[in-house]
C-alpha atoms as a PDB file:
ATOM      1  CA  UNK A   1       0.000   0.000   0.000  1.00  0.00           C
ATOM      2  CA  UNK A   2       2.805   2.372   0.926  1.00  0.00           C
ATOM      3  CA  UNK A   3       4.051   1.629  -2.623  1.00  0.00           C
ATOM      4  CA  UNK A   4       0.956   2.510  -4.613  1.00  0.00           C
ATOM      5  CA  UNK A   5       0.723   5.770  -2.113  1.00  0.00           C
ATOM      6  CA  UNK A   6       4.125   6.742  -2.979  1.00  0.00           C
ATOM      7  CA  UNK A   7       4.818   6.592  -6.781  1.00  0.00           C
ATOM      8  CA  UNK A   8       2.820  10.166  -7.122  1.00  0.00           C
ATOM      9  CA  UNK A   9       5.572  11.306  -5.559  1.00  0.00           C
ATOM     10  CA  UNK A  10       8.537   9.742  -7.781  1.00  0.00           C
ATOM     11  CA  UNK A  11       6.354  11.142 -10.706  1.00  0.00           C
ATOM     12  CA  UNK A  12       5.778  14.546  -9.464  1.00  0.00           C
ATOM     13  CA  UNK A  13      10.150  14.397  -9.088  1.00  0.00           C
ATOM     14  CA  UNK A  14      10.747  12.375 -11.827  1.00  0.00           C
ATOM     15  CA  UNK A  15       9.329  15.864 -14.187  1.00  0.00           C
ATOM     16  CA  UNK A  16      12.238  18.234 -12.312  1.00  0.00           C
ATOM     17  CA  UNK A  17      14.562  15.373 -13.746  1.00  0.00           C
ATOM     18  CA  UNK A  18      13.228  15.525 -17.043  1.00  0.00           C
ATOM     19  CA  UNK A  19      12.936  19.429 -17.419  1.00  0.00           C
ATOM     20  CA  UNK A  20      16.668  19.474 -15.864  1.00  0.00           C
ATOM     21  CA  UNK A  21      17.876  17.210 -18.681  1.00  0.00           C
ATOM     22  CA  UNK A  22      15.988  19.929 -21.776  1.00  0.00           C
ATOM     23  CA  UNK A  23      17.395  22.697 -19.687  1.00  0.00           C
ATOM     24  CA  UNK A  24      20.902  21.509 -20.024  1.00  0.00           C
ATOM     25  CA  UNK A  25      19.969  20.202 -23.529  1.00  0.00           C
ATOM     26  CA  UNK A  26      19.229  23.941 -24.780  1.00  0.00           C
ATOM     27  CA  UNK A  27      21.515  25.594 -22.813  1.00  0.00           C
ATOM     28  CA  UNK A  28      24.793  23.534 -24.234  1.00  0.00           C
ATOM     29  CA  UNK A  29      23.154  22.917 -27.769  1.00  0.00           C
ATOM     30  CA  UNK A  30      21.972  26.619 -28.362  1.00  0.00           C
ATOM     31  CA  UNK A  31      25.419  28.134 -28.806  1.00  0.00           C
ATOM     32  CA  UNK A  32      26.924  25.852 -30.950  1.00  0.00           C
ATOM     33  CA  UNK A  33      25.475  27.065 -34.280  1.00  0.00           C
ATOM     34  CA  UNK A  34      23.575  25.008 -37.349  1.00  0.00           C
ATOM     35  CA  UNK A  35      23.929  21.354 -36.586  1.00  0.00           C
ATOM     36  CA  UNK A  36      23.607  17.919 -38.434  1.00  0.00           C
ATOM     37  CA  UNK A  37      21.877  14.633 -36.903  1.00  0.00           C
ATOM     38  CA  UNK A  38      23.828  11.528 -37.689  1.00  0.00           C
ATOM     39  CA  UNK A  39      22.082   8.278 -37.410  1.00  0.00           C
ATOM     40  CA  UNK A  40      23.443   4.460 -37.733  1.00  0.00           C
ATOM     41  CA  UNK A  41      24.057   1.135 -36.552  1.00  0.00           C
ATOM     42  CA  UNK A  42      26.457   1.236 -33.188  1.00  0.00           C
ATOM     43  CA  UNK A  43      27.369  -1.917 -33.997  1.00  0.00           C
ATOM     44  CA  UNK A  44      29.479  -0.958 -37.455  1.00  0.00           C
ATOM     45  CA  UNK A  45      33.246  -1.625 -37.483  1.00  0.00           C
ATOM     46  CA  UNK A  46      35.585   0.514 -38.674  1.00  0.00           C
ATOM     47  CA  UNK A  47      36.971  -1.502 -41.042  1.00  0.00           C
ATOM     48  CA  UNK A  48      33.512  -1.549 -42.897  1.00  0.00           C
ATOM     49  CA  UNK A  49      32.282   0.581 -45.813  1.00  0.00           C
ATOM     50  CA  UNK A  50      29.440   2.123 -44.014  1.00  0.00           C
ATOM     51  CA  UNK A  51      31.511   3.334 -40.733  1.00  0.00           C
ATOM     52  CA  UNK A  52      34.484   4.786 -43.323  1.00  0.00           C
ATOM     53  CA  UNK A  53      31.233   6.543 -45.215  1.00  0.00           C
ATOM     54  CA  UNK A  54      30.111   7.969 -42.373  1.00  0.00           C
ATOM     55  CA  UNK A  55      33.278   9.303 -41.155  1.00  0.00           C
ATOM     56  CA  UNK A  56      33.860  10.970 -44.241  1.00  0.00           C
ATOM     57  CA  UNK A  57      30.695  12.583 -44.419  1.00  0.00           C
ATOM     58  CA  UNK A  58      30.664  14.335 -40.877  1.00  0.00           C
ATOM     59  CA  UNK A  59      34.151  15.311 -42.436  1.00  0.00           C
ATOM     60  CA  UNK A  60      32.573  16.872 -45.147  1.00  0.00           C
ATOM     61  CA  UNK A  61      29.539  18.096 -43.179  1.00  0.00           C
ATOM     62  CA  UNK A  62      31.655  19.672 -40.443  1.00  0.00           C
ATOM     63  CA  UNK A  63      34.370  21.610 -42.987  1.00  0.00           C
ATOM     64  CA  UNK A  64      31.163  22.732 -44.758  1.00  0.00           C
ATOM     65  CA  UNK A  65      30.488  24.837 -40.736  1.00  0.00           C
ATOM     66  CA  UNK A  66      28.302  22.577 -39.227  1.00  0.00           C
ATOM     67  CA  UNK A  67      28.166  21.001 -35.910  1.00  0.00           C
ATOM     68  CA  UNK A  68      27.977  16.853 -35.907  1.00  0.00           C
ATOM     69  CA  UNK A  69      25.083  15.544 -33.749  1.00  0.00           C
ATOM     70  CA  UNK A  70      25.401  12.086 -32.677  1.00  0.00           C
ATOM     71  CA  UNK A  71      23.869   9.772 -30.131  1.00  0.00           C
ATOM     72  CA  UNK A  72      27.806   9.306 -28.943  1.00  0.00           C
ATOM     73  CA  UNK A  73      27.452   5.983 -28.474  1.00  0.00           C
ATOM     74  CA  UNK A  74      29.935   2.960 -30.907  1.00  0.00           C
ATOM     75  CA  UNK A  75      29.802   2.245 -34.838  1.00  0.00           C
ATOM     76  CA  UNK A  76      27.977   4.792 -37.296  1.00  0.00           C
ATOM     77  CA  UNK A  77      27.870   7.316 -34.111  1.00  0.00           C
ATOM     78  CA  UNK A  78      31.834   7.207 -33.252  1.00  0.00           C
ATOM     79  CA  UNK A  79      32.813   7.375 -37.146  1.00  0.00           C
ATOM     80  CA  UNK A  80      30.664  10.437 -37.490  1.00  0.00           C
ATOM     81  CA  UNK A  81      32.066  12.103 -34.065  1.00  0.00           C
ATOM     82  CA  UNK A  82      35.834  11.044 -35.265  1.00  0.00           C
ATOM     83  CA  UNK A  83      35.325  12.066 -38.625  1.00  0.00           C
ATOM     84  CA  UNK A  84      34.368  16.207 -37.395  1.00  0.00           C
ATOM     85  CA  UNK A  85      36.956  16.237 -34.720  1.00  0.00           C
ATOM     86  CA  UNK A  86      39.220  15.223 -37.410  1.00  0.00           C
ATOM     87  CA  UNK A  87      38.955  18.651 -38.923  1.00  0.00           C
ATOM     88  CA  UNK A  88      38.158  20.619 -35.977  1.00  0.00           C
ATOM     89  CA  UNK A  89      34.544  20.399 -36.007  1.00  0.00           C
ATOM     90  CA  UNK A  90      31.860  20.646 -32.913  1.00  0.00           C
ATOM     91  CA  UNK A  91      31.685  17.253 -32.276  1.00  0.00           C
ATOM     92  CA  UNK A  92      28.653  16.453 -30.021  1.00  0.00           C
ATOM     93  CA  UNK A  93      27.328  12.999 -28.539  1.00  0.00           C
ATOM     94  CA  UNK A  94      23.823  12.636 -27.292  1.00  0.00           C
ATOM     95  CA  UNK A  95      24.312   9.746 -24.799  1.00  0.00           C
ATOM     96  CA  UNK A  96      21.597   7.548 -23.273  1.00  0.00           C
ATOM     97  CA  UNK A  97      22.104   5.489 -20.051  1.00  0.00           C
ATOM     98  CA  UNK A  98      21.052   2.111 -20.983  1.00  0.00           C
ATOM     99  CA  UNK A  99      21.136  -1.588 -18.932  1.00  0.00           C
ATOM    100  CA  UNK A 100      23.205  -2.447 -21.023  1.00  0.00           C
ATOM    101  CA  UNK A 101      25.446   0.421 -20.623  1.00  0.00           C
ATOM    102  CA  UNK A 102      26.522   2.169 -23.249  1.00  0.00           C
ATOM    103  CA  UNK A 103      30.112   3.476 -23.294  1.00  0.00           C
ATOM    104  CA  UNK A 104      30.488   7.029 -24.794  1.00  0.00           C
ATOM    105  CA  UNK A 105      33.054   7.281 -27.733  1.00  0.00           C
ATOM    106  CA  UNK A 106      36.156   9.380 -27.550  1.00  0.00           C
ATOM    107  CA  UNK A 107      35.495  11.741 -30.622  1.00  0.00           C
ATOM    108  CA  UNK A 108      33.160  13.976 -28.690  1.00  0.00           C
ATOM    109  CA  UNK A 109      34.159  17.327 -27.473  1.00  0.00           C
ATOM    110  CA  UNK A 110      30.777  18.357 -26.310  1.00  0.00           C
ATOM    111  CA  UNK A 111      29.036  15.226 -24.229  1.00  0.00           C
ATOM    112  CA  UNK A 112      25.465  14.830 -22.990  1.00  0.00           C
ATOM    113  CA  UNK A 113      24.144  12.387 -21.047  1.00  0.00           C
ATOM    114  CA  UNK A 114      19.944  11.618 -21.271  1.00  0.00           C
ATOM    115  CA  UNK A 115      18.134   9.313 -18.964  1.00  0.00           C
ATOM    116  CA  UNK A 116      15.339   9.472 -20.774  1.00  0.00           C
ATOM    117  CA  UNK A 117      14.791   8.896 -24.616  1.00  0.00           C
ATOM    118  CA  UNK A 118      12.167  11.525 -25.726  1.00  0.00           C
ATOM    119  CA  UNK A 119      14.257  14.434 -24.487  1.00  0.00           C
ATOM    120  CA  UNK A 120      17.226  13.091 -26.533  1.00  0.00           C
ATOM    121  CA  UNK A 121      14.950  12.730 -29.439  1.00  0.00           C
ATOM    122  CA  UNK A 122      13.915  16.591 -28.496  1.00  0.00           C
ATOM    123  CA  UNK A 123      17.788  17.908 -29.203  1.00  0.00           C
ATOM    124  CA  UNK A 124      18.320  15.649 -32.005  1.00  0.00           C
ATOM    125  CA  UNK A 125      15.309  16.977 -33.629  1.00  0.00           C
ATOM    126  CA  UNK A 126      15.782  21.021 -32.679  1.00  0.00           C
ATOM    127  CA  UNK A 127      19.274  21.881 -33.915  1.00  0.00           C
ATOM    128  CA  UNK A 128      19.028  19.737 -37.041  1.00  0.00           C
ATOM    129  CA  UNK A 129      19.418  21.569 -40.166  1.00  0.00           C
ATOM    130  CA  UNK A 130      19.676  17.977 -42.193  1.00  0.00           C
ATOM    131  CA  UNK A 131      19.201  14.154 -40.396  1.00  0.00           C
ATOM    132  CA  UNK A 132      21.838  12.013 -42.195  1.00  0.00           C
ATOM    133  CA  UNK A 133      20.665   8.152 -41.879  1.00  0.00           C
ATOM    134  CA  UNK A 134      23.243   5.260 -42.232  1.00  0.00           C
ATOM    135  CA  UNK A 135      22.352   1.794 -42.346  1.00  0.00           C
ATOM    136  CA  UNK A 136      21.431   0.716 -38.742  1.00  0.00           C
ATOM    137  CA  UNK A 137      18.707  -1.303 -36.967  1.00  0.00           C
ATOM    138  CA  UNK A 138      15.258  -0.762 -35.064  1.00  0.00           C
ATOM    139  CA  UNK A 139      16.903   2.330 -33.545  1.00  0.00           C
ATOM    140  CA  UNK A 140      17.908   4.087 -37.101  1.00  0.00           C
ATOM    141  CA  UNK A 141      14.723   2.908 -38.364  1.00  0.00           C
ATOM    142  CA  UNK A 142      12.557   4.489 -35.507  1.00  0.00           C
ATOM    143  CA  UNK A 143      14.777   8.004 -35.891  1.00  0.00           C
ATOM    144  CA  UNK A 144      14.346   7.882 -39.657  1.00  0.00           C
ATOM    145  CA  UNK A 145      10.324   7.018 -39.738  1.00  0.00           C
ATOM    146  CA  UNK A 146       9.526   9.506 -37.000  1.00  0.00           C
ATOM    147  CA  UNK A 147      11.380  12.627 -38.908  1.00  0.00           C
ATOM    148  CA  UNK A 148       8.644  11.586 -41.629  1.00  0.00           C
ATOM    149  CA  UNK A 149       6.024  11.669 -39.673  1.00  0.00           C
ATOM    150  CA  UNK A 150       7.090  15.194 -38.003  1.00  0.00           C
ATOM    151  CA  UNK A 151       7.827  16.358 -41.846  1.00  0.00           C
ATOM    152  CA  UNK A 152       4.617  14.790 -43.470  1.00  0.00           C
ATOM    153  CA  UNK A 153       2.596  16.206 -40.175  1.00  0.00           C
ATOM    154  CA  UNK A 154       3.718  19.840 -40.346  1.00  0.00           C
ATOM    155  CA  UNK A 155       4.795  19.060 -36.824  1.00  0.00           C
ATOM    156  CA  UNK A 156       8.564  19.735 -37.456  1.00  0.00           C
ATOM    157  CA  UNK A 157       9.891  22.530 -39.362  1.00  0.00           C
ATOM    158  CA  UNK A 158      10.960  20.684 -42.581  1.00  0.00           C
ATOM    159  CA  UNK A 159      14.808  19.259 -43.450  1.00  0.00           C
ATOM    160  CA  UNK A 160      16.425  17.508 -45.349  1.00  0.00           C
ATOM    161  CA  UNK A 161      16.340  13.591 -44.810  1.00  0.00           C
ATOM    162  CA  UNK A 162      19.070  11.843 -46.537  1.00  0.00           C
ATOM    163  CA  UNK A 163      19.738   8.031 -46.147  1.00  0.00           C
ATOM    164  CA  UNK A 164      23.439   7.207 -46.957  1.00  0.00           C
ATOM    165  CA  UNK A 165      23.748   3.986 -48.923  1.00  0.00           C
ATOM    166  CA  UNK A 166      21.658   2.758 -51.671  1.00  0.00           C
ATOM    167  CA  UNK A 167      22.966  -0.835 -51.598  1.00  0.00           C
ATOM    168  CA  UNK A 168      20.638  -1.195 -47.854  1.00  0.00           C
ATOM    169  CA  UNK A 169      18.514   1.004 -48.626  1.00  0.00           C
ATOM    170  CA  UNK A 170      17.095  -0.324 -51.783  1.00  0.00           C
ATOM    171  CA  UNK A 171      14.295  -2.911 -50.820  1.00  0.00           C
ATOM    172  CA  UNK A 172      12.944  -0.009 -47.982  1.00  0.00           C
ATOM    173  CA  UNK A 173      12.411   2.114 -50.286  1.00  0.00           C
ATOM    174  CA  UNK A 174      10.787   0.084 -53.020  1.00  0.00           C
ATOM    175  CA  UNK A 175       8.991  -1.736 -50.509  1.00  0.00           C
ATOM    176  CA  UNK A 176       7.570   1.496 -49.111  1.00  0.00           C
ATOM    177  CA  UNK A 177       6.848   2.396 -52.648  1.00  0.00           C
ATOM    178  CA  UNK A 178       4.785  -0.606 -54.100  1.00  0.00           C
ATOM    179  CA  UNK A 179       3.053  -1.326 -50.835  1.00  0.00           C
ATOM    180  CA  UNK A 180       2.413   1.760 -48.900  1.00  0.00           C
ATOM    181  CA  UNK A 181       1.908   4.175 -51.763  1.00  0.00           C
ATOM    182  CA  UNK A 182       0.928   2.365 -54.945  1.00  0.00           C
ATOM    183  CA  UNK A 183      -0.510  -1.195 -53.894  1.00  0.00           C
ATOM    184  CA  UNK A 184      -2.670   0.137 -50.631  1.00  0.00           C
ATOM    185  CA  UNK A 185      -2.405   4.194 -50.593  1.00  0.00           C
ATOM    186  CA  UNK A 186      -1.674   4.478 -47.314  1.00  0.00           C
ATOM    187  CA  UNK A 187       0.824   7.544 -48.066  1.00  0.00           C
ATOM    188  CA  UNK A 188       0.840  10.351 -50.646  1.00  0.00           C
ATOM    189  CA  UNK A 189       3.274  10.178 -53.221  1.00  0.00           C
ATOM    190  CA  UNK A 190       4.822  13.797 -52.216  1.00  0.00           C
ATOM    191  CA  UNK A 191       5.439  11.490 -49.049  1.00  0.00           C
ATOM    192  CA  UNK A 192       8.654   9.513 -50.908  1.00  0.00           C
ATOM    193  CA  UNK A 193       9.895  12.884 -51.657  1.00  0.00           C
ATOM    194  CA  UNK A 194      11.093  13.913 -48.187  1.00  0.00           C
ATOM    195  CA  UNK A 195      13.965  11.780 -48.147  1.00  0.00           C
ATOM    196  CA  UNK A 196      16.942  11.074 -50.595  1.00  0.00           C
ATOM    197  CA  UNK A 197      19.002   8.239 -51.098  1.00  0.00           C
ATOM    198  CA  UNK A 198      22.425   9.199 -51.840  1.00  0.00           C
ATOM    199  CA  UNK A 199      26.477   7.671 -51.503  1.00  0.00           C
ATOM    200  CA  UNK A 200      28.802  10.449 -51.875  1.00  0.00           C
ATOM    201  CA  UNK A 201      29.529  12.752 -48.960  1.00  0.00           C
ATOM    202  CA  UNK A 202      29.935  15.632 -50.936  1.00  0.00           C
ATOM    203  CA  UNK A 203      26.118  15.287 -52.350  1.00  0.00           C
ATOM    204  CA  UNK A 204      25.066  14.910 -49.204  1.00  0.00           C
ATOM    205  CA  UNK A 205      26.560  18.013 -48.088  1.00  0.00           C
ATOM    206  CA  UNK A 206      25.021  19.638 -51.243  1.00  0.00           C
ATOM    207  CA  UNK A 207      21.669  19.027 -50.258  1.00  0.00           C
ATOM    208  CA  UNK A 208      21.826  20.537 -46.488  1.00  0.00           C
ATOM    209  CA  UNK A 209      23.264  23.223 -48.165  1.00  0.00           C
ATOM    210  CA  UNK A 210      21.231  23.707 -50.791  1.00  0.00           C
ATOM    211  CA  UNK A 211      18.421  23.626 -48.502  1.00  0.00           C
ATOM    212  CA  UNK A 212      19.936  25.465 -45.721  1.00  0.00           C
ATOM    213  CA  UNK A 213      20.314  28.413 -48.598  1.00  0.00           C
ATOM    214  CA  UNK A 214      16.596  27.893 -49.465  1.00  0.00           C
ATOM    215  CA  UNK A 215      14.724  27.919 -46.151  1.00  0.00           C
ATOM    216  CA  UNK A 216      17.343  29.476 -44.120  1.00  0.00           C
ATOM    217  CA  UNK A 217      17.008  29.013 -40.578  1.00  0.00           C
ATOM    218  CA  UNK A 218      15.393  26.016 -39.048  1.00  0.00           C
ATOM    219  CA  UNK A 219      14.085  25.003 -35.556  1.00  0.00           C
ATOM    220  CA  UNK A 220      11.481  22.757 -34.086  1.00  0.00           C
ATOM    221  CA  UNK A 221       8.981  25.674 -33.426  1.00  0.00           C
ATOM    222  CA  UNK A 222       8.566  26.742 -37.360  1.00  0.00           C
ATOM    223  CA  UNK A 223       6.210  24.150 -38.907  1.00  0.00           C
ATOM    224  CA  UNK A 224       6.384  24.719 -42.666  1.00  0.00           C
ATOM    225  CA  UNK A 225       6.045  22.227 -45.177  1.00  0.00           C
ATOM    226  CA  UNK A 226       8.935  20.227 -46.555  1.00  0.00           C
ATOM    227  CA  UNK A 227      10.364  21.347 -50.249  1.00  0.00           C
ATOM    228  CA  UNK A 228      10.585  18.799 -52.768  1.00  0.00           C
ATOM    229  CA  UNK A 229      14.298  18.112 -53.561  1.00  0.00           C
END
């Protein structure tokens, strides 16, 4: 009984925990500048294509002037923090405390820790001028799907999505075209045009920049529509 009478109270304390963790999140993220999300497996090597492909790209992303965003954890999220230290980018890791506990990589100069998942999601989401996507598991997949939901729901102001290599990508995407759009409708087809499938990092940094030139600044309290690229 003195259980059931008691977990009001670890609620009511559990919110000053979660509004200390977006109060730190703003206050460290707001200075750094326009950012880019980086998404991927953590369990990539880095003697595989994809983890060498990512590294490259934050490269090119971070001479290009913007800040890397990762969750700072192993794999696709260490290549992408080594590969804008490297060159002397803002190199930031969003890390989550996990039972399995996750060890934060060494390529971070700016290093958050989150207890809780949907405040992480919060600062991937409102510094990103572009999400870059890797190859990666149910974790990639749920970062990729919701930024189209936020994009196709006029809930997020709109960014580039770009999903860096077509060789996994493939089937995803022409499974999401013959089943979801053509064979049962269940999504527009200006839906498949918020996201582009591309290999080279220097396209990739096109893109955000391209964009970046279009809609100029970006945030997660401007909900505009998302431009066809």
């Amino acid at each position: 009984m003195m259980d059931v009478l008691e977990n009001p109270v670890r609620d009511l304390w559990r919110i000053f925990r979660v509004m200390a963790e977006f109060v730190e999140g703003f206050d460290e993220l707001g200075t750094v500048g326009p950012a880019v999300s980086f998404f991927g497996s953590a369990r990539a090597k880095p003697d595989e294509k994809y983890y060498k492909l990512a590294q490259k790209t934050a490269c090119e992303v971070a001479k290009a002037g913007f800040a890397v965003i990762t969750g700072g954890g192993g794999g696709i999220m260490e290549a992408a923090n080594k590969g804008a230290a490297e060159v002397g980018g803002r190199s930031i890791g969003l890390n989550i405390e996990l039972p399995m506990e996750q060890i934060p990589n060494k390529y971070q100069n700016l290093s958050l820790h989150f207890k809780y998942f949907f405040c992480r999601k919060v600062m991937f989401l409102k510094y990103a001028h572009g999400f870059v996507v890797f190859p990666g598991g149910y974790g990639t997949m749920d970062e990729f799907f919701e930024s189209l939901v936020l994009i196709q729901t006029l809930k997020q102001a709109s960014f580039p999505v770009i999903l860096m290599g077509s060789d996994y990508w493939e089937g995803l995407v022409n499974w999401m075209e013959e089943k979801m759009l053509k064979e049962h409708g269940y999504i527009a087809p200006e839906d498949m045009d918020v996201f582009t499938v591309l290999d080279a990092p220097q396209a990739a940094v096109k893109v955000i920049m391209d964009f970046k030139e279009a809609e100029g600044p970006v945030g997660i309290e401007l909900p505009t529509g998302m431009k066809k690229m």
